[in-house]
C-alpha atoms as a PDB file:
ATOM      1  CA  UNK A   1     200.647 170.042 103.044  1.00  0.00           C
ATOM      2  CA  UNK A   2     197.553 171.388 104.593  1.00  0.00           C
ATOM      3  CA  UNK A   3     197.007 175.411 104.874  1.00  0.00           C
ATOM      4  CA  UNK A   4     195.171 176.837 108.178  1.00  0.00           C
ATOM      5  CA  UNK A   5     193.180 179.745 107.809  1.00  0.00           C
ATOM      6  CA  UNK A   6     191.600 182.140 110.630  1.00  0.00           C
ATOM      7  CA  UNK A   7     188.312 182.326 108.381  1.00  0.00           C
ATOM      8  CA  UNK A   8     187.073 180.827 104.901  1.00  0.00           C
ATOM      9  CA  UNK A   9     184.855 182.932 103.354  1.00  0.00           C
ATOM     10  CA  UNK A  10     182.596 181.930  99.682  1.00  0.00           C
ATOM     11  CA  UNK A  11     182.352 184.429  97.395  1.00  0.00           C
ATOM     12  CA  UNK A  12     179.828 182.625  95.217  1.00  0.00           C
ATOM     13  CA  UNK A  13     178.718 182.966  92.559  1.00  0.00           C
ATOM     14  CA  UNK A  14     176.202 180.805  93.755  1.00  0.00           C
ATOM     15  CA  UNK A  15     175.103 178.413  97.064  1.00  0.00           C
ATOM     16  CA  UNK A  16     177.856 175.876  95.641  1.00  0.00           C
ATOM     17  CA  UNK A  17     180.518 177.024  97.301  1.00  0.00           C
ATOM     18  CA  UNK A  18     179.049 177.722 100.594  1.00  0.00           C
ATOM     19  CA  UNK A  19     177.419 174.102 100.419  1.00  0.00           C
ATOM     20  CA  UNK A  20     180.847 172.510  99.687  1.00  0.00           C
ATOM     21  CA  UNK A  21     182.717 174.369 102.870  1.00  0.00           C
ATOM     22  CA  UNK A  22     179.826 173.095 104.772  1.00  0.00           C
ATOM     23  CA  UNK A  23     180.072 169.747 103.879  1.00  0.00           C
ATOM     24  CA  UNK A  24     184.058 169.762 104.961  1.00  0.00           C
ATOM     25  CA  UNK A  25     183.310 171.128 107.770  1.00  0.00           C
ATOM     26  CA  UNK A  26     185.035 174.440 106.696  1.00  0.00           C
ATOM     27  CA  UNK A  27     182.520 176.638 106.911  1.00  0.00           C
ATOM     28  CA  UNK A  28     182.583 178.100 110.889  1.00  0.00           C
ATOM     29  CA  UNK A  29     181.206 181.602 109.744  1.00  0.00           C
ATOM     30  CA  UNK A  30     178.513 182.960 107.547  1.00  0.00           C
ATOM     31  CA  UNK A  31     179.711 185.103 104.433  1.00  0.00           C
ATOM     32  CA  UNK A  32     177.363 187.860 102.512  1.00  0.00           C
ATOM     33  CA  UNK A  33     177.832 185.699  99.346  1.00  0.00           C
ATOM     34  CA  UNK A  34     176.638 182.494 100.554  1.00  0.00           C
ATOM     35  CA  UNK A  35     173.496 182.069  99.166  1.00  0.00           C
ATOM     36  CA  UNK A  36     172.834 184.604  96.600  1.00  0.00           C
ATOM     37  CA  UNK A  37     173.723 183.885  92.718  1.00  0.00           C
ATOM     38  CA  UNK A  38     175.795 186.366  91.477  1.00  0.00           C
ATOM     39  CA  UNK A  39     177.193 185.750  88.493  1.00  0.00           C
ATOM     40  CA  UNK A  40     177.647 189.322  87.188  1.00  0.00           C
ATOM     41  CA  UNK A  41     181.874 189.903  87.930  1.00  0.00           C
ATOM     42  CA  UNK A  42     181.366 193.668  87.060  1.00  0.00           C
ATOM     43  CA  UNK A  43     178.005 194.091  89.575  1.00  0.00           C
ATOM     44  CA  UNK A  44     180.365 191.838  92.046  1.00  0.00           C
ATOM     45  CA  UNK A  45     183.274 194.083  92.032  1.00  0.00           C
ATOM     46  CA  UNK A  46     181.345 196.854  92.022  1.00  0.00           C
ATOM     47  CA  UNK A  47     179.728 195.924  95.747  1.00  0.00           C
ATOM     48  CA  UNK A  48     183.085 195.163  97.077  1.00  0.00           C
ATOM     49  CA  UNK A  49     184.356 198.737  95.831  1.00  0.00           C
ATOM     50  CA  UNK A  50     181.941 200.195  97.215  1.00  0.00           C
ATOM     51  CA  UNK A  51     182.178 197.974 100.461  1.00  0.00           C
ATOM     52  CA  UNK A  52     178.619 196.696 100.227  1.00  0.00           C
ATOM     53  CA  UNK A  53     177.312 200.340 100.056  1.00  0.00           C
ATOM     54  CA  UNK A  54     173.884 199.931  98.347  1.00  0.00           C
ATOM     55  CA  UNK A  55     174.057 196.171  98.360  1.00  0.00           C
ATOM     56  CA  UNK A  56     170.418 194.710  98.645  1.00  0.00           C
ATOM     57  CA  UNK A  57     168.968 197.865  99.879  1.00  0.00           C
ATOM     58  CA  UNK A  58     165.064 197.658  99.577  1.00  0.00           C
ATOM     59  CA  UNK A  59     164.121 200.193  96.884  1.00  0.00           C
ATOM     60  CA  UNK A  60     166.145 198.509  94.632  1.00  0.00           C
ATOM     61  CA  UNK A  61     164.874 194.930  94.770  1.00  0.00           C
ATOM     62  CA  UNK A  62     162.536 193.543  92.533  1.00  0.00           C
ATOM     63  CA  UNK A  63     160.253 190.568  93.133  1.00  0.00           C
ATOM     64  CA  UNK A  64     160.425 188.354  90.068  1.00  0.00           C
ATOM     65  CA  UNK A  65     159.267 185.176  90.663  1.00  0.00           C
ATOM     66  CA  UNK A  66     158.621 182.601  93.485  1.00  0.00           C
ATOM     67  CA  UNK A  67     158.929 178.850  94.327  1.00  0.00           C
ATOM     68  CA  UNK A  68     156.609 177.020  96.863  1.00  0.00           C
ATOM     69  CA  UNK A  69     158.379 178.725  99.812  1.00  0.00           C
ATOM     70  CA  UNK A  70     160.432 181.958  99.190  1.00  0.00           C
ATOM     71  CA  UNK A  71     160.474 184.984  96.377  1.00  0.00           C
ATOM     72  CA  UNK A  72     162.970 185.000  93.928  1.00  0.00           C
ATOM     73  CA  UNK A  73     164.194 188.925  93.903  1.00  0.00           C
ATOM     74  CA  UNK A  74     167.004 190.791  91.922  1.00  0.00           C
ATOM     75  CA  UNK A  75     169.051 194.064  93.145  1.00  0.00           C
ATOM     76  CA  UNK A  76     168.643 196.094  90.422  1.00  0.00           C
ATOM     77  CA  UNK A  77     171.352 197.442  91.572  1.00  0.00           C
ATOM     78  CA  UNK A  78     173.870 194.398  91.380  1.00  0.00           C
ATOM     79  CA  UNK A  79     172.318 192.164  89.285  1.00  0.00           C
ATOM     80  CA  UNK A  80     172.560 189.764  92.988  1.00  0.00           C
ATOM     81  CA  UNK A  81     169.673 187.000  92.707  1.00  0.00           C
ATOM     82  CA  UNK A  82     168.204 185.935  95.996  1.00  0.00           C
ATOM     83  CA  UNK A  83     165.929 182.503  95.672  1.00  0.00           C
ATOM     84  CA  UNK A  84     166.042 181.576  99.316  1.00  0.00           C
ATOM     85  CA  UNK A  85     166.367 184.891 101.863  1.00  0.00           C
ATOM     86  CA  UNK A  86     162.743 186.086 101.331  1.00  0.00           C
ATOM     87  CA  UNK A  87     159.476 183.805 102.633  1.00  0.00           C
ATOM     88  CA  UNK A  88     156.766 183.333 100.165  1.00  0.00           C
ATOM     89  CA  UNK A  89     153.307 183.822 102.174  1.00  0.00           C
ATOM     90  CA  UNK A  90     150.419 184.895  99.763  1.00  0.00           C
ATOM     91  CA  UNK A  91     148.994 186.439 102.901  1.00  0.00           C
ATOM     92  CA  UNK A  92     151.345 188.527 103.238  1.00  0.00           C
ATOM     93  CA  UNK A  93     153.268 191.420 100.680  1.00  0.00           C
ATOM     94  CA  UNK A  94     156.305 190.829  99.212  1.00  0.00           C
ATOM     95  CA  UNK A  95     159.452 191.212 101.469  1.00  0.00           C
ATOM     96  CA  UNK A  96     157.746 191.688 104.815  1.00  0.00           C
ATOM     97  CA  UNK A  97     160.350 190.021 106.593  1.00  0.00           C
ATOM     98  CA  UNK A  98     163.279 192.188 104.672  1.00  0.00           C
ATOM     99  CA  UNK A  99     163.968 194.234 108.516  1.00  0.00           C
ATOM    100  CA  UNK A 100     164.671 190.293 108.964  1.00  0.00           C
ATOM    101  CA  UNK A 101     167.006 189.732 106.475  1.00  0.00           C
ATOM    102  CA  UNK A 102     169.063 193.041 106.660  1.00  0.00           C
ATOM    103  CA  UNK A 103     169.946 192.872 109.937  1.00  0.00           C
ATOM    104  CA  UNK A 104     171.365 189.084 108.979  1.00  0.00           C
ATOM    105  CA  UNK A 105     173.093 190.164 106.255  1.00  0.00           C
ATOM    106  CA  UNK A 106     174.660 193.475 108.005  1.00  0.00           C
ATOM    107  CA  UNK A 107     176.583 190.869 110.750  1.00  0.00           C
ATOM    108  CA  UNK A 108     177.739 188.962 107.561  1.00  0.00           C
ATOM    109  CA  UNK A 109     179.048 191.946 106.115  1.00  0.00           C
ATOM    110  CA  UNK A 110     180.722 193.335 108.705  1.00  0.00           C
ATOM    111  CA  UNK A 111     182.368 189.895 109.764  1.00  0.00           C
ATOM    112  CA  UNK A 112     183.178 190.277 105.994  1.00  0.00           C
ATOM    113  CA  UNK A 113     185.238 193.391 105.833  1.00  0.00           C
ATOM    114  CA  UNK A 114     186.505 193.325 109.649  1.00  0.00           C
ATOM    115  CA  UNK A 115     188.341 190.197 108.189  1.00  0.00           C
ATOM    116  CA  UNK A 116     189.498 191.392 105.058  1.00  0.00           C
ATOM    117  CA  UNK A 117     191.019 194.781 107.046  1.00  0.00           C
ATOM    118  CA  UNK A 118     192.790 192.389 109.325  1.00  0.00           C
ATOM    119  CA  UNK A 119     196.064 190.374 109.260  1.00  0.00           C
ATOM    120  CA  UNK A 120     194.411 187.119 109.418  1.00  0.00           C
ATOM    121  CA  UNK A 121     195.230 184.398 107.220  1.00  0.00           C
ATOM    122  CA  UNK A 122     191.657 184.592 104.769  1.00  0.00           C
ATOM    123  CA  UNK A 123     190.920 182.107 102.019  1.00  0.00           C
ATOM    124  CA  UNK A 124     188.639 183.581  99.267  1.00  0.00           C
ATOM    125  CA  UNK A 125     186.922 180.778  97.488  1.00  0.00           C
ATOM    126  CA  UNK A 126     184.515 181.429  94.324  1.00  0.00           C
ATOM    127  CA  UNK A 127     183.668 179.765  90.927  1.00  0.00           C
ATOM    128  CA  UNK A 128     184.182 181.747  87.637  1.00  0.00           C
ATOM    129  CA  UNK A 129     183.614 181.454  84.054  1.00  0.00           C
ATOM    130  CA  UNK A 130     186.569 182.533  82.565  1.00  0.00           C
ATOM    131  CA  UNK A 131     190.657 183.143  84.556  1.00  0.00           C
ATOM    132  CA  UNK A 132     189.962 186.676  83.282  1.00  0.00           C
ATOM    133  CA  UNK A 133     187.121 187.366  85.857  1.00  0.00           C
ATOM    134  CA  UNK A 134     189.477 185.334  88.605  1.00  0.00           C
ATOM    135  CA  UNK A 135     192.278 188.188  88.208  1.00  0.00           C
ATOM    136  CA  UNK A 136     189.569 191.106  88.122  1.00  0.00           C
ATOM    137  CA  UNK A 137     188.098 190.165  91.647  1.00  0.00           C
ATOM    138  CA  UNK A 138     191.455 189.710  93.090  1.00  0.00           C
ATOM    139  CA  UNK A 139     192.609 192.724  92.070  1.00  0.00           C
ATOM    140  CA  UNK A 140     189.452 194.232  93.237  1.00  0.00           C
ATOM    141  CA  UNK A 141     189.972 193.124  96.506  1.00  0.00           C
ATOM    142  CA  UNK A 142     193.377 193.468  96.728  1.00  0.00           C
ATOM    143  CA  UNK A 143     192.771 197.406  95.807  1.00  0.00           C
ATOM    144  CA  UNK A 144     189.845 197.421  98.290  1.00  0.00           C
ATOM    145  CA  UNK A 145     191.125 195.778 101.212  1.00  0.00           C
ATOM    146  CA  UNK A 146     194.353 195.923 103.701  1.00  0.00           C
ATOM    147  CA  UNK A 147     195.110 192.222 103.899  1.00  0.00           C
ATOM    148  CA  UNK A 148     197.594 190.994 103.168  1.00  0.00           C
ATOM    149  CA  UNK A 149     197.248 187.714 104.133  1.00  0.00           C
ATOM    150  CA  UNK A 150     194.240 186.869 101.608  1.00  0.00           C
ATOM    151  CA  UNK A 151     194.729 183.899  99.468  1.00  0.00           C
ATOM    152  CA  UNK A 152     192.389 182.830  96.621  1.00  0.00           C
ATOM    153  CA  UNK A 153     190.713 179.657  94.994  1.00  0.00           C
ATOM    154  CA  UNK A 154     188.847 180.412  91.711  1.00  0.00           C
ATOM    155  CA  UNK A 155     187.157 176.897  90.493  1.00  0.00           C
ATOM    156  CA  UNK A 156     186.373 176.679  86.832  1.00  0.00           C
ATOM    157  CA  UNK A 157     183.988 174.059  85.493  1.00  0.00           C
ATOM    158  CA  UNK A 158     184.112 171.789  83.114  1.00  0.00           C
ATOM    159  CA  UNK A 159     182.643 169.155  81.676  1.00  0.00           C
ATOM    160  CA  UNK A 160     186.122 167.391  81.402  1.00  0.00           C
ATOM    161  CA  UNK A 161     185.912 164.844  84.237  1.00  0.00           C
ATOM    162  CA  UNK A 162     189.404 164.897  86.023  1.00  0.00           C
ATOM    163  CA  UNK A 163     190.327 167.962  88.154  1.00  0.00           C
ATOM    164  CA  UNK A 164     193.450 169.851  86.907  1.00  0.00           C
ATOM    165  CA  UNK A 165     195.965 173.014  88.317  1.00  0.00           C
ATOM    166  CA  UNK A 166     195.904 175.775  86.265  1.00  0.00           C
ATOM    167  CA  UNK A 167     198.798 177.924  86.799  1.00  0.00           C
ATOM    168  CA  UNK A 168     197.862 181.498  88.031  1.00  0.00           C
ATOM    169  CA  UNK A 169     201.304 182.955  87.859  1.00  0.00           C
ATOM    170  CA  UNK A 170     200.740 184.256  91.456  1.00  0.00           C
ATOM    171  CA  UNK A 171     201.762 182.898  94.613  1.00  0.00           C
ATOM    172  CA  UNK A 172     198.187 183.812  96.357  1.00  0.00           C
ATOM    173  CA  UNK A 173     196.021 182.823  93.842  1.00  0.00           C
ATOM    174  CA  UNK A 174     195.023 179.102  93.162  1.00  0.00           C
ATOM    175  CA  UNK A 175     192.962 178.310  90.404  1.00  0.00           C
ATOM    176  CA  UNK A 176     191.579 174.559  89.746  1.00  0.00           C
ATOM    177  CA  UNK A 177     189.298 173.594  86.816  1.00  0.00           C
ATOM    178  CA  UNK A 178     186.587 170.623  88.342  1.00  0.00           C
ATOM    179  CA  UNK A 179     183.888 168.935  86.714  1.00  0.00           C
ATOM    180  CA  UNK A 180     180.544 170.841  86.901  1.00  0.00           C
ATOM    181  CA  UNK A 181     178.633 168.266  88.676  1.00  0.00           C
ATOM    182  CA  UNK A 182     174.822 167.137  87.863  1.00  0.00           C
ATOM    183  CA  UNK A 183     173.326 169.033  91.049  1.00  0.00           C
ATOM    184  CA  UNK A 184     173.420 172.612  91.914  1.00  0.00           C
ATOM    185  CA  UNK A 185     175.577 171.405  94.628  1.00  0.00           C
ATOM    186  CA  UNK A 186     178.568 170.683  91.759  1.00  0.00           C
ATOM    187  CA  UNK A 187     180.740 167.260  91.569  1.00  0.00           C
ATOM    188  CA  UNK A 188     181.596 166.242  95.954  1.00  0.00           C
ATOM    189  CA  UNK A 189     184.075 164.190  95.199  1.00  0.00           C
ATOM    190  CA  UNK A 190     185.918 166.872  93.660  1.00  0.00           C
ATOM    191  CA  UNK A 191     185.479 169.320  95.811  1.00  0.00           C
ATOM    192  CA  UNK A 192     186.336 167.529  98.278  1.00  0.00           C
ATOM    193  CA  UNK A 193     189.164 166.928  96.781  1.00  0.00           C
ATOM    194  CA  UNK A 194     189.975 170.591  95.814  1.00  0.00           C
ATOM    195  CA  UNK A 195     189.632 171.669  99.356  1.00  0.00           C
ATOM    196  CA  UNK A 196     191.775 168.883 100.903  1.00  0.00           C
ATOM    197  CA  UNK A 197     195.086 171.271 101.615  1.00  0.00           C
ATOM    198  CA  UNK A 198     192.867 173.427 103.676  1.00  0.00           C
ATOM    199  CA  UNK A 199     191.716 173.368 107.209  1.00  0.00           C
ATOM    200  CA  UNK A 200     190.060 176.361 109.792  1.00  0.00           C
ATOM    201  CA  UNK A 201     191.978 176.817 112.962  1.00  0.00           C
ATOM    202  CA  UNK A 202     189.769 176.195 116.175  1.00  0.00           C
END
């Protein structure tokens, strides 16, 4: 049986989730999480207490790093990693195009909580270490935010090949240990099988 939801938002903790939706074509809307790594569950449930409230401000970013193309930078406050929001130009300083990337990130945020005050029907997708983590954010949210139409997937990988059901002992809370994958981008096929029972209403 296939579940419609108003909006699917990733949670991370990295780009794989966001990549996957996209590639089922269930990803109509842009999320905060979608391309940051951030595996920290503590810093993670600290931003959504706080509603985002010093998330990725510019004092607290550092500039570790960089690839051919963008800076790699870390909120100090969150321990949020950013590889791809920030363009590397060594003619230019470090985060010159941040105004850029705030303003971007402000209409994902506030897409973000408008639909997690609503009654929509919201699907919550992120990849976690360890169950534990999977019943910290979701009680996190659920003590955050008036929904209460939110349901949850929490994918676990493995390196056991065959997807399996892991019971959650809630009704609104799905969890589903996959395969890890040999890309960044995880294992498609089961993803796409993961995601099957869900579709984005028009």
């Amino acid at each position: 049986m296939v579940k419609s939801f108003d909006a699917i938002f990733s949670l991370g903790s990295s780009c794989q989730v966001a990549s996957q939706l996209r590639r089922s074509g269930l990803r109509t809307a842009a999320g905060p999480f979608d391309w940051f790594n951030f595996a920290s569950t503590p810093g993670f449930c600290q931003v959504l207490e706080s509603r985002f409230e010093r998330f990725m401000l510019l004092p607290n970013l550092e500039v570790y790093s960089h690839s051919v193309n963008c800076h790699y930078v870390r909120d100090k406050a969150s321990n949020c990693l950013s590889f791809h929001d920030f363009k590397y130009d060594p003619k230019l300083p470090p985060l010159f195009d941040y105004p850029e990337f705030r303003d971007r990130l402000e209409r994902r945020i506030e897409r973000f909580n408008r639909c997690l005050s609503s009654v929509q029907d919201v699907l919550l997708i992120r990849t976690v270490k360890h169950t534990e983590d999977a019943f910290r954010i979701f009680e996190t949210i659920e003590n955050s935010y008036s929904n209460p139409h939110l349901r949850y997937l929490f994918v676990l990988h493995s390196s056991d090949p065959d997807t399996a059901e892991i019971d959650s002992g809630h009704p609104r809370i799905r969890i589903v240990r996959m395969p890890a994958g040999s890309t960044w981008e995880g294992d498609a096929e089961a993803w796409k099988k993961v995601l099957a029972p869900y579709s984005i209403r028009s």
